[in-house]
Protein backbone atom coordinates (compact mmCIF):
# COMPACT_ATOMS: atom_id res chain seq x y z
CA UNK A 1 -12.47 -43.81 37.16
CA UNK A 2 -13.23 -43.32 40.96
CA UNK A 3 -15.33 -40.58 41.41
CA UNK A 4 -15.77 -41.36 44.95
CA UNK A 5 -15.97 -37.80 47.21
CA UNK A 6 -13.18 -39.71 49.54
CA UNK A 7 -10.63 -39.29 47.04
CA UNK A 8 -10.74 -35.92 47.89
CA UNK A 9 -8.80 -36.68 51.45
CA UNK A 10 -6.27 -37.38 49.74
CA UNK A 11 -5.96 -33.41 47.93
CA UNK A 12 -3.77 -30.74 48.44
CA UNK A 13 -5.03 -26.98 46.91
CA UNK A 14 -3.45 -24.16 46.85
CA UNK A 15 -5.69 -21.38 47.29
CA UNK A 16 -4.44 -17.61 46.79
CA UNK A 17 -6.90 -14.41 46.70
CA UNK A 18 -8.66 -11.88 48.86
CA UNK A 19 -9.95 -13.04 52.61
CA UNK A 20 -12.17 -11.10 54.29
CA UNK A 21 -13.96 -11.44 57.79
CA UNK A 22 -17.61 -12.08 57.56
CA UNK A 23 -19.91 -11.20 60.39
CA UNK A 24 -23.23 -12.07 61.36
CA UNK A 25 -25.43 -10.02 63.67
CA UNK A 26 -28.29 -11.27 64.07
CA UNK A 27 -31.46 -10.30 66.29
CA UNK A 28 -35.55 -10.30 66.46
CA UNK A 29 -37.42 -6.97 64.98
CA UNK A 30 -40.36 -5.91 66.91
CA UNK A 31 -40.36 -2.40 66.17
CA UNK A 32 -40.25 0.89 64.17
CA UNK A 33 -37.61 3.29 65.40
CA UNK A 34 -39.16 6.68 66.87
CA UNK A 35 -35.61 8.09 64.94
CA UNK A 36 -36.35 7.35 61.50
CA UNK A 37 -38.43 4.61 59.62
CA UNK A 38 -36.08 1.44 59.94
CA UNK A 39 -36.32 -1.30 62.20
CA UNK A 40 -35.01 -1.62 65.07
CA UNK A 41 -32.77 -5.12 65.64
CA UNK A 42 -32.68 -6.26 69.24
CA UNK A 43 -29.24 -7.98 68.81
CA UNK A 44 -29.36 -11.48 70.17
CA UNK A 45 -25.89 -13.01 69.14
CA UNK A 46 -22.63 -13.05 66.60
CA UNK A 47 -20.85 -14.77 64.73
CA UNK A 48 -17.77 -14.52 62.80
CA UNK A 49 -16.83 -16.43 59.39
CA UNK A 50 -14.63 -16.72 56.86
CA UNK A 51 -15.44 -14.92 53.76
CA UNK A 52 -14.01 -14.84 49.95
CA UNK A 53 -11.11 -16.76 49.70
CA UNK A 54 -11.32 -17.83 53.27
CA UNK A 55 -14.65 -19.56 52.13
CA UNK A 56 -13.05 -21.38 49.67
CA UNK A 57 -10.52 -22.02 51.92
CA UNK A 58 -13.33 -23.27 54.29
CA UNK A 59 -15.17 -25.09 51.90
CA UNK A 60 -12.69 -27.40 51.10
CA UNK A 61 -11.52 -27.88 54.59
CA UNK A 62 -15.33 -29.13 55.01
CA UNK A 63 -14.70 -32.03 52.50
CA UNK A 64 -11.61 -33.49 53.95
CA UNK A 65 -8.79 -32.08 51.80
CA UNK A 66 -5.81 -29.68 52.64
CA UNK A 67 -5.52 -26.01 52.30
CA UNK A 68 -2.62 -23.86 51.65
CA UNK A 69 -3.45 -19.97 51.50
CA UNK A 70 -1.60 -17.11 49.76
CA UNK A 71 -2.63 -13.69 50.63
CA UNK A 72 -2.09 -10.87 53.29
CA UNK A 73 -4.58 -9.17 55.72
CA UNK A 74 -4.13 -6.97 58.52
CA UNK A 75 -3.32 -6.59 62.21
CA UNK A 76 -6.49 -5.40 63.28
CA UNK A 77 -9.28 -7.34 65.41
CA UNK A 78 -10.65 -8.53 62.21
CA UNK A 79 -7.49 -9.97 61.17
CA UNK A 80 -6.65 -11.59 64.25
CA UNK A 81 -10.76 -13.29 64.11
CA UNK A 82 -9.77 -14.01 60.86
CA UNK A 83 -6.61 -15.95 61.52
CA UNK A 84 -8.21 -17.89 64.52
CA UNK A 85 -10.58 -19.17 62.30
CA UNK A 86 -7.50 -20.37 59.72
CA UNK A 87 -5.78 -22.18 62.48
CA UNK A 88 -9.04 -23.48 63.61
CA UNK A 89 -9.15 -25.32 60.42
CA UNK A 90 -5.69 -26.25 59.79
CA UNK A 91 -4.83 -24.13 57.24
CA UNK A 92 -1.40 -23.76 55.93
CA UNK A 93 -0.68 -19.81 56.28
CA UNK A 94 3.15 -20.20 56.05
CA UNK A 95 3.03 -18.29 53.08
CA UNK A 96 -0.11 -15.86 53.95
CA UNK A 97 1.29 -12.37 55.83
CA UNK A 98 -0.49 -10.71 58.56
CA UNK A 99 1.00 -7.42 58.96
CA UNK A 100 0.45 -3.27 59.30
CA UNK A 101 0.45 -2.24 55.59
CA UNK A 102 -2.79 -3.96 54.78
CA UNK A 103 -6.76 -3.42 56.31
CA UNK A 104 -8.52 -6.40 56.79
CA UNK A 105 -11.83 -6.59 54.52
CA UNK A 106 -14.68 -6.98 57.40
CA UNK A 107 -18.53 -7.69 55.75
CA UNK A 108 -20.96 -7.30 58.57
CA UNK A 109 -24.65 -8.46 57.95
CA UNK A 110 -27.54 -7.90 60.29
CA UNK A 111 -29.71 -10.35 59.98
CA UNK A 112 -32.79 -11.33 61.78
CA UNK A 113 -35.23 -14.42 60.77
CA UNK A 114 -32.41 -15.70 58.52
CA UNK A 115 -33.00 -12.39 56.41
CA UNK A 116 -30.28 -9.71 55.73
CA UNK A 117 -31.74 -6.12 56.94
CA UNK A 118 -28.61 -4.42 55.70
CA UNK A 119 -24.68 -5.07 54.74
CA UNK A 120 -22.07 -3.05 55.09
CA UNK A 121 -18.36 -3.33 54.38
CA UNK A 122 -14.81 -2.19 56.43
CA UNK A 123 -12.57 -2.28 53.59
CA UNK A 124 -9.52 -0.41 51.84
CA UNK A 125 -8.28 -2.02 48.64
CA UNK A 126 -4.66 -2.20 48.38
CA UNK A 127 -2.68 -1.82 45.59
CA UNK A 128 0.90 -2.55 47.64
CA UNK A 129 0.80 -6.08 46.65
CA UNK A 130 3.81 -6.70 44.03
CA UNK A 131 6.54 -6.88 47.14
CA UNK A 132 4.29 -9.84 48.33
CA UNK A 133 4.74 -11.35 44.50
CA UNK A 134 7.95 -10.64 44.85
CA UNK A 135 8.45 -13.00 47.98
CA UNK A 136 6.30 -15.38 46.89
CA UNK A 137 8.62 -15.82 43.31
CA UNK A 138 11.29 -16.95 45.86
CA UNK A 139 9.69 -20.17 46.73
CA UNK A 140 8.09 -21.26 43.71
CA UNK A 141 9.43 -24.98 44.85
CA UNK A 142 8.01 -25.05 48.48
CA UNK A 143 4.80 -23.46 47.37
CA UNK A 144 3.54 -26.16 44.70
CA UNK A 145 5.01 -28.99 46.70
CA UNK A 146 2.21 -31.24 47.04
CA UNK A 147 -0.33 -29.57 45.58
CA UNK A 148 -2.64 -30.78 43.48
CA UNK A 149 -5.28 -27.78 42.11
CA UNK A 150 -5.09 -24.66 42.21
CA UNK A 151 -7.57 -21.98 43.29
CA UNK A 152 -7.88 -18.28 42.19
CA UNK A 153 -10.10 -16.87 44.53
CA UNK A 154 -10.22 -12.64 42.86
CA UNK A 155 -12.52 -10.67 44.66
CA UNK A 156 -11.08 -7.38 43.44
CA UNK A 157 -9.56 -5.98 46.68
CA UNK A 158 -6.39 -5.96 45.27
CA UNK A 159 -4.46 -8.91 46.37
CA UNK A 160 -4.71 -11.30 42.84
CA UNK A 161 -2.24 -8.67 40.45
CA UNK A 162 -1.62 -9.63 37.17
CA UNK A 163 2.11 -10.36 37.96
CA UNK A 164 0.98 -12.51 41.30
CA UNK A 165 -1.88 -13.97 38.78
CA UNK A 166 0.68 -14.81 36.06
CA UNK A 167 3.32 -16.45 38.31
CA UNK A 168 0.74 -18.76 40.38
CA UNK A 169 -0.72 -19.84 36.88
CA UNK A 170 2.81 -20.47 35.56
CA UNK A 171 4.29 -22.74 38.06
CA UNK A 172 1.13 -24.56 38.32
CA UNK A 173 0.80 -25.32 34.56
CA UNK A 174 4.48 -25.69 34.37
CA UNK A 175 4.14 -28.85 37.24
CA UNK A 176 0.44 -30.24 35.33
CA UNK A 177 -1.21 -28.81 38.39
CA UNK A 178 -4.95 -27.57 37.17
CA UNK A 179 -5.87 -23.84 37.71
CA UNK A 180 -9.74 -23.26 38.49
CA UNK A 181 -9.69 -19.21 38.25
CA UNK A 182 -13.11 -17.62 40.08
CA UNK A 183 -12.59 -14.27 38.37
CA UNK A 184 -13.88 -10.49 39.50
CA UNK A 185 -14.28 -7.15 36.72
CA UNK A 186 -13.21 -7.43 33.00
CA UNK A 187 -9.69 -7.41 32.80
CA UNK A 188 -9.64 -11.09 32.30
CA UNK A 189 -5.76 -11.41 30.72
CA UNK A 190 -4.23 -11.74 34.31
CA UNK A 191 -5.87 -14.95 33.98
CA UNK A 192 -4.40 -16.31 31.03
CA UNK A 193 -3.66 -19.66 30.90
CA UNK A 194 -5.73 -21.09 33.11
CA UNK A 195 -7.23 -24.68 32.97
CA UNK A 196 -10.90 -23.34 33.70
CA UNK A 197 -12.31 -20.00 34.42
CA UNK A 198 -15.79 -19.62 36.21
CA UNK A 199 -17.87 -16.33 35.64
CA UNK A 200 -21.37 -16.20 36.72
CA UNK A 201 -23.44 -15.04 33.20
CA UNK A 202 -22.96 -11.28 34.39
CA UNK A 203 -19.52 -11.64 34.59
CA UNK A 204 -19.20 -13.58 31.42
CA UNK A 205 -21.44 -10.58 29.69
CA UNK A 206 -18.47 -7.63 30.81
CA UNK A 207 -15.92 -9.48 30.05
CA UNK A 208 -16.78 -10.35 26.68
CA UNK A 209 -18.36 -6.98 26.35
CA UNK A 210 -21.57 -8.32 25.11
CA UNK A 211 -24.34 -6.18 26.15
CA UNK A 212 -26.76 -8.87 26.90
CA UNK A 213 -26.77 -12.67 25.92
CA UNK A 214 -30.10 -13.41 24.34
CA UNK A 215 -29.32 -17.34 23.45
CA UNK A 216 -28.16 -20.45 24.61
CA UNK A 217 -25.66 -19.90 20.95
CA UNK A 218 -25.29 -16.70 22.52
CA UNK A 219 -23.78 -17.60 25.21
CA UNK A 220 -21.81 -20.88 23.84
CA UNK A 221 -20.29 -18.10 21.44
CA UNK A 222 -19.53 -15.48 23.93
CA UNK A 223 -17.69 -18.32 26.03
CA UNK A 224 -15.74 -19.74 22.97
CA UNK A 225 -14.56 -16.39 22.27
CA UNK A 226 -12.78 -15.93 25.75
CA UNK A 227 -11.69 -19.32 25.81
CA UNK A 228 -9.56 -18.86 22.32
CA UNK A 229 -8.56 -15.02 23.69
CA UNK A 230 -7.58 -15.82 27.02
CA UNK A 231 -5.59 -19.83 26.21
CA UNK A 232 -8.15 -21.68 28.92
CA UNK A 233 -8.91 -25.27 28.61
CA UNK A 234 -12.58 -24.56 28.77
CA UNK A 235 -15.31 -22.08 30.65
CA UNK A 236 -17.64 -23.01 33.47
CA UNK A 237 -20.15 -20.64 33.69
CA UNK A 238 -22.64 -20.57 37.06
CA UNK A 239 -25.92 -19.76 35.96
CA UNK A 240 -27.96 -19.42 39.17
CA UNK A 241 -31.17 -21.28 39.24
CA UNK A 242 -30.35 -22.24 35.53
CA UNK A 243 -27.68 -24.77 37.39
CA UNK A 244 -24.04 -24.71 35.43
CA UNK A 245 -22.87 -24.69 31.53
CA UNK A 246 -19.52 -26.22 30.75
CA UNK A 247 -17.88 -25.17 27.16
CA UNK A 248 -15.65 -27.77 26.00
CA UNK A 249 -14.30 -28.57 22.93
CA UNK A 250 -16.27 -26.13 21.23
CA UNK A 251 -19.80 -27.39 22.73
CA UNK A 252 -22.04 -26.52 25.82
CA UNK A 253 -22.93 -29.14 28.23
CA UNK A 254 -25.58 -27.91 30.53
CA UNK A 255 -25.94 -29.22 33.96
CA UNK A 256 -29.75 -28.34 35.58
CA UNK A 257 -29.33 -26.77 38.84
CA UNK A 258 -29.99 -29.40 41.90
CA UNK A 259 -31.22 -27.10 44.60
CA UNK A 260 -34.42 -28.10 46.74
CA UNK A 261 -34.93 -24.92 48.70
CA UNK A 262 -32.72 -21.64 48.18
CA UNK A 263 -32.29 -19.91 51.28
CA UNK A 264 -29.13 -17.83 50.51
CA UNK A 265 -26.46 -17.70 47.40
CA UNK A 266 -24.25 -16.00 49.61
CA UNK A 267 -20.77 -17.83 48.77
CA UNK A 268 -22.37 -20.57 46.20
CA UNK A 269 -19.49 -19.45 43.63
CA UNK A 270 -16.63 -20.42 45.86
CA UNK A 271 -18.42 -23.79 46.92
CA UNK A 272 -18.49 -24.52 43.06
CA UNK A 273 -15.10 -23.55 42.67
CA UNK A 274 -13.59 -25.59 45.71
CA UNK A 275 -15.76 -28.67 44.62
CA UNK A 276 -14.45 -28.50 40.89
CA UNK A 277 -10.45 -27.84 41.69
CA UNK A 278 -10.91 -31.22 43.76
CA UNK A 279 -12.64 -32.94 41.26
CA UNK A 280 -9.91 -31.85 38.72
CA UNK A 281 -6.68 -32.44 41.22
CA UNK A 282 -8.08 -35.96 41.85
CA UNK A 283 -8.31 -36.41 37.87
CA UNK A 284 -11.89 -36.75 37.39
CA UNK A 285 -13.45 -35.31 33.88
CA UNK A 286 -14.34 -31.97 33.85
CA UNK A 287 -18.00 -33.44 33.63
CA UNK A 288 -17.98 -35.15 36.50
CA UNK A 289 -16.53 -32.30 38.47
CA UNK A 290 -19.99 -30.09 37.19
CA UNK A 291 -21.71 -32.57 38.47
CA UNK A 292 -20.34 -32.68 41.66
CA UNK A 293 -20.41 -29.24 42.23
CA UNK A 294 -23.74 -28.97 41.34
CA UNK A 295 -25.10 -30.75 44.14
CA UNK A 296 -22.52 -29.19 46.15
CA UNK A 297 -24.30 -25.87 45.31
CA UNK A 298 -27.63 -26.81 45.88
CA UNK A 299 -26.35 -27.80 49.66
CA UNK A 300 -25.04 -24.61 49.99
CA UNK A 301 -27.60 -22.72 49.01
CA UNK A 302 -29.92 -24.28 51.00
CA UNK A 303 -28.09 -22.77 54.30
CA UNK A 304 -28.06 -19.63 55.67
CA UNK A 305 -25.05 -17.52 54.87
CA UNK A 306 -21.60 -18.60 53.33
CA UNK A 307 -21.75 -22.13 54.34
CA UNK A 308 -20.19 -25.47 53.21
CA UNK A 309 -21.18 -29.09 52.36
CA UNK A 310 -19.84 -31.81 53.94
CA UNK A 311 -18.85 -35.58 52.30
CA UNK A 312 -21.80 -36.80 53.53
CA UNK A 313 -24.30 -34.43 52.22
CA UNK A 314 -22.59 -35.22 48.92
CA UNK A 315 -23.63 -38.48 49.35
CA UNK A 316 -27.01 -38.19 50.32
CA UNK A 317 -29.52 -39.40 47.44
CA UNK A 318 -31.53 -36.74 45.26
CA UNK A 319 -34.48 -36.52 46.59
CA UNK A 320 -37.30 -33.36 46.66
CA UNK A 321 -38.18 -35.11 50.57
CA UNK A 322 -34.71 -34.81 51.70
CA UNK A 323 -34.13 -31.36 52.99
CA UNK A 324 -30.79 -30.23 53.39
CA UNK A 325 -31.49 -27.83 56.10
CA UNK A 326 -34.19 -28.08 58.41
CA UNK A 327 -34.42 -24.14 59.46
CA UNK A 328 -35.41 -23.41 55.59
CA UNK A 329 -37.32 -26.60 55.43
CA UNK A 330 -39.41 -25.61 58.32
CA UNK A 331 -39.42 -21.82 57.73
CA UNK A 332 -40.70 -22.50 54.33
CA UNK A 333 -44.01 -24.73 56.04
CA UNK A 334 -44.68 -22.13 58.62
CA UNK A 335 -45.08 -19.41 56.24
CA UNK A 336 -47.68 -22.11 54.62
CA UNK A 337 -49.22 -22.71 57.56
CA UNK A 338 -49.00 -26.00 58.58
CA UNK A 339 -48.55 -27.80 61.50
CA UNK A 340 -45.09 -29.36 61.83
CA UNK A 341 -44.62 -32.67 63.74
CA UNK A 342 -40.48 -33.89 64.35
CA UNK A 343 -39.35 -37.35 65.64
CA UNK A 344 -35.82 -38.86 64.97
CA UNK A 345 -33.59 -42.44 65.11
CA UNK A 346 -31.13 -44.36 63.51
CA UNK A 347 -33.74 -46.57 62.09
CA UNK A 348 -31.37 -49.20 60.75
CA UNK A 349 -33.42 -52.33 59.18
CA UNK A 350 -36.81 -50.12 58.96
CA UNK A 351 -39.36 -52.40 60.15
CA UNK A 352 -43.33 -52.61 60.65
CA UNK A 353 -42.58 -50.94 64.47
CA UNK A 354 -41.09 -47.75 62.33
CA UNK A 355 -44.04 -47.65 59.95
CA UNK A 356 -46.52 -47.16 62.84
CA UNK A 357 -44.40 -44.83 64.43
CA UNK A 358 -44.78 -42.90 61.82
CA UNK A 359 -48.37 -43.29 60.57
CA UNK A 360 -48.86 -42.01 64.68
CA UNK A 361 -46.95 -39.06 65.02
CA UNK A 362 -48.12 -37.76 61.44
CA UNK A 363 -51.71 -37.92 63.29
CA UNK A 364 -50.60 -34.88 65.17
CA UNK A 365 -50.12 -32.37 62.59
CA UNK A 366 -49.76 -31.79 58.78
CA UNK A 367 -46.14 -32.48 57.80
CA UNK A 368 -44.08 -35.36 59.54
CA UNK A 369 -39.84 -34.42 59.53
CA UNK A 370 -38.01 -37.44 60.51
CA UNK A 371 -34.36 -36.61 61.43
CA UNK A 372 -31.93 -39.26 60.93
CA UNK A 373 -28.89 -40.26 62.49
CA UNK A 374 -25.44 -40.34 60.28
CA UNK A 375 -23.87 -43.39 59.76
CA UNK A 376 -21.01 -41.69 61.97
CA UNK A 377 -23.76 -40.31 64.63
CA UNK A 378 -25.02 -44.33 64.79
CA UNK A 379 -21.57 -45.92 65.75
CA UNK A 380 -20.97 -43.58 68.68
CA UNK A 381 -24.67 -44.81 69.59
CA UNK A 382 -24.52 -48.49 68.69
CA UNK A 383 -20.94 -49.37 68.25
CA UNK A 384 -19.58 -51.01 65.43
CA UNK A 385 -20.52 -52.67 63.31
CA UNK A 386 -23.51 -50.48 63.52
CA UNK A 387 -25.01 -49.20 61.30
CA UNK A 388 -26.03 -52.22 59.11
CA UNK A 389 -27.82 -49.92 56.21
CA UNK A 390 -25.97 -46.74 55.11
CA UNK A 391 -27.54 -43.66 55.32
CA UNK A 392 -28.26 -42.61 51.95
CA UNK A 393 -30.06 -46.09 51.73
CA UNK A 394 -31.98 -45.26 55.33
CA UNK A 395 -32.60 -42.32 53.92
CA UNK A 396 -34.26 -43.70 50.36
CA UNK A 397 -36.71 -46.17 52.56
CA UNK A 398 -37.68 -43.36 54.78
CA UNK A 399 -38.43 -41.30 51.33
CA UNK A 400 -40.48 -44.06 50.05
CA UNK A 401 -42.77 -43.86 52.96
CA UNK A 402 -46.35 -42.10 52.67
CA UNK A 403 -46.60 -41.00 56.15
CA UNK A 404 -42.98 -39.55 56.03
CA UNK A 405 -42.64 -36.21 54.32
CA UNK A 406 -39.52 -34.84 54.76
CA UNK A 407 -35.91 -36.56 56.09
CA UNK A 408 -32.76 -34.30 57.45
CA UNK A 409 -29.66 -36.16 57.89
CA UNK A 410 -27.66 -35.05 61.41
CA UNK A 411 -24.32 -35.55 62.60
CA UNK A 412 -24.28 -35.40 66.53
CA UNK A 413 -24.94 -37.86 68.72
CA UNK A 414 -28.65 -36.37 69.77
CA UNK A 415 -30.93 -34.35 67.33
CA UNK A 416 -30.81 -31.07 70.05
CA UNK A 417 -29.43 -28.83 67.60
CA UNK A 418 -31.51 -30.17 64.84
CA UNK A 419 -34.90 -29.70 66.70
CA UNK A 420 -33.87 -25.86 67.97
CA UNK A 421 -33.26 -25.43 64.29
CA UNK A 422 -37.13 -26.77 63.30
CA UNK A 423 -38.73 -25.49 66.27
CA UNK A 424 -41.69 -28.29 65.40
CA UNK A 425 -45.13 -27.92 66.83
CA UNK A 426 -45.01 -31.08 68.26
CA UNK A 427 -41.70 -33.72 68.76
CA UNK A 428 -42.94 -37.27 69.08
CA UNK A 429 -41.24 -39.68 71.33
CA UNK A 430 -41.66 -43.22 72.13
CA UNK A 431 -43.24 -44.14 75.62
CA UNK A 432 -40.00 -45.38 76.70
CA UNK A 433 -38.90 -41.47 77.07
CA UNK A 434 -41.54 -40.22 78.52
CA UNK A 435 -39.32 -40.14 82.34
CA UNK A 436 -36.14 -39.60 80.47
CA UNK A 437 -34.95 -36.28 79.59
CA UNK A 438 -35.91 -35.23 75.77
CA UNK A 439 -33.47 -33.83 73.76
CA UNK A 440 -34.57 -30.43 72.19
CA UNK A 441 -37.83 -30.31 74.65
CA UNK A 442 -37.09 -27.14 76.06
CA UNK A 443 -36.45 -25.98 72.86
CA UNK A 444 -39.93 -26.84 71.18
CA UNK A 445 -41.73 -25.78 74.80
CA UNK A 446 -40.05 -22.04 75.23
CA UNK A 447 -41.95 -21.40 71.50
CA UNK A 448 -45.06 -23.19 72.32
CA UNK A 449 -45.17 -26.48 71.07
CA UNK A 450 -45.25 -30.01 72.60
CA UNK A 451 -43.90 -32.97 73.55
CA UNK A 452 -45.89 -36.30 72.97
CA UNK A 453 -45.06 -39.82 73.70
CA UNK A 454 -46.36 -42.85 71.60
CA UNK A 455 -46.55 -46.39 72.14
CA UNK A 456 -44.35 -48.40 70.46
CA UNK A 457 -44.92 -51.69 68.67
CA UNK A 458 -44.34 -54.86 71.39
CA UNK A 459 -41.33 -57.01 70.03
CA UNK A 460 -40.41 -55.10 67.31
CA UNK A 461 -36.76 -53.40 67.24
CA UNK A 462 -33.59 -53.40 64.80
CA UNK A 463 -31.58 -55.15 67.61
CA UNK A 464 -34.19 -58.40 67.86
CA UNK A 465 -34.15 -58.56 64.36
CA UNK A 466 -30.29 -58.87 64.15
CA UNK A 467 -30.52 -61.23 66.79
CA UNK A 468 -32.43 -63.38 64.91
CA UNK A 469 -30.85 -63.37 61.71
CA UNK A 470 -28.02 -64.43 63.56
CA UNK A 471 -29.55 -67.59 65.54
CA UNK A 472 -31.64 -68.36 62.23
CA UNK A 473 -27.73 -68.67 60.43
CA UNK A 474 -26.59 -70.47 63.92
CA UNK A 475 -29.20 -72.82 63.95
């Protein structure tokens, strides 16, 4: 079977459930207010994303596949940030509604330092939604065409009803289309039928009315008992840093949670969700699929906010010194203390030149971060047929290196974004730079750190190797 993250290019879901706007606010805290006792946020810039089923929604856009979205929000400024950001990613929202009857759900978060000071929430459930079943019963046809999962993205605001539920769930089994169900409260028969349900272990608890689950039998139990009540294939439950638990065929298969550093759950549920309906539309086992979205997860998690994982994260090799954000990564030291030192490259055939790079710019502090450049980043450097080593397998050699503590994979063409991100005390450049502009040197000088320039080993480079090889097979 081809479990190959690729496939899922090639996928078409059908998402339906409640979006909401998510916004950021974020700022620096320096002070007390005179008013009351709560800080004061000196607001600095923000951002709007897409939140509940628009995550999912998001989330799978991030991995390559399709989206079509069922659901309605309103014509208010949140709705109309909300469907910029749809058409942004190419959503299908010919059978979403944007209209007066409904208020869009708005989550604002201030946030300073990557930390949430507060939340609070614009909302007004609506319980108008069975004339939008009613339309969408007239295109049953149009709406599955294509498809090939289904996502039911409830976040109790109103939109997933139990006839809306019944009739998505219906067609899709009806056409062998798999139905991943992300459910919300206890009222869990709207969601009969389904191919998989996903509570979290709180969620499982209510809707089993259980009280508390003191056992792994516990728990196998408690899901075994929904799955017969409720007619689903099997139970996925998300069990935070416990990792996921599939129930199957009247066993639990545990899958050990993958994350490195956990900066914020925010939206981790829909990322599994997304990650297993495209495992399951592109017909890999239900085991596989946990596994996948698993490490999806752990990406996720690692980022601030609702974020996503891309194919090439997904790729990346398991590994405590690859870091899957570098703002975590590097908040996480300087609350230890130490003295971060940055410098990047392609480093395609790692040679003895690299090593001593290395072993020199570790010399100026405690931990060395080496970014490296994508596989994609290196052919709009080098040109094809560049790069000659993929990047999970640059990023395994760098790993295996002493001097080399940490590796983040990036995606542009220079490491700016990466480095403003860090913030290291010190960004190491070969001598060759040193009257060249320096990507990200502003950034690291405006909060106090450095820029030093190294000499680099005489002779030694990826393209004089290649050129070798190539007169060696000549000759």
């Amino acid at each position: 079977m081809n479990t190959s993250v690729s496939t899922f290019e090639n996928q078409k879901v059908l998402v339906i459930g409640d979006v909401m706007l998510d916004t950021y606010i974020a700022g620096d805290v320096k002070r007390i207010s005179p008013e009351a006792p709560v800080p004061v946020l000196s607001v600095t810039s923000t951002e709007h994303r897409l939140g509940g089923a628009g995550n999912v929604a998001n989330n799978l856009a991030a991995l390559g596949a399709a989206v079509r979205l069922l659901s309605c929000w309103g014509k208010d400024t949140a709705g109309n940030r909300l469907t910029a950001l749809l058409e942004k990613l190419n959503v299908d929202t010919a059978f979403a509604r944007q209209c007066d009857e409904y208020a869009t759900t708005q989550k604002t978060r201030l946030v300073s330092q990557n930390h949430q000071l507060l939340r609070y929430d614009t909302e007004r459930p609506e319980t108008a939604y069975d004339a939008y079943a009613g339309f969408l019963s007239e295109h049953p046809d149009a709406l599955f065409d294509g498809v090939s999962a289904v996502i039911l993205s409830d976040y109790a605001k109103g939109l997933v009803t139990k006839r809306t539920a019944h009739f998505v769930i219906q067609g899709a089994r009806e056409r062998n289309i798999p139905v991943v169900v992300d459910p919300k409260g206890r009222n869990y028969h709207k969601y009969r039928s389904a191919t998989v349900c996903t509570p979290n272990v709180k969620e499982l608890t209510e809707a089993a009315d259980a009280g508390t689950l003191d056992s792994e039998e516990d728990m196998l139990q408690t899901s075994l008992a929904l799955i017969h009540q409720y007619d689903f294939d099997y139970l996925l439950v998300t069990r935070a840093e416990k990792g996921l638990s599939l129930i199957k065929n009247e066993e639990k298969l545990d899958f050990p949670a993958a994350a490195r550093e956990v900066s914020d759950v925010t939206g981790a549920g829909d990322t599994v969700a997304a990650v297993f309906a495209l495992g399951l539309g592109a017909g890999f086992s239900p085991e596989a699929c946990c596994t996948l979205a698993n490490k999806a997860a752990a990406i996720v998690v690692s980022k601030f906010g609702a974020a996503t994982a891309s194919p090439d994260e997904l790729l990346l090799p398991h590994s405590k010194k690859i870091a899957l954000s570098g703002q975590s990564l590097a908040e996480k030291l300087r609350r230890q203390g130490r003295k971060i030192v940055f410098t990047n490259g392609c480093f395609d055939l790692i040679h003895a030149g690299h090593i001593k790079s290395f072993e020199q710019a570790k010399a100026f502090g405690d931990v060395l971060i080496v970014g490296l450049n994508s596989d994609r980043s290196v052919r709009a450097l080098k040109g094809f047929p560049r790069p000659i080593v993929s990047q999970d397998d640059r990023a395994k050699l760098l790993c295996a290196l002493s001097c080399v503590d940490y590796v983040v994979v990036f995606d542009e063409d220079t490491p700016e974004l990466l480095i403003k991100e860090i913030r290291p005390n010190v960004l190491v450049k070969g001598a060759d730079w040193s009257s060249k502009p320096v990507a990200g040197q502003d950034a690291v000088e405006a909060s106090g750190g450095r820029v030093e320039f190294i000499e680099l080993e005489q002779g030694l480079s990826t393209t004089s190797i290649i050129e070798r090889v190539r007169k060696v097979v000549n000759d």
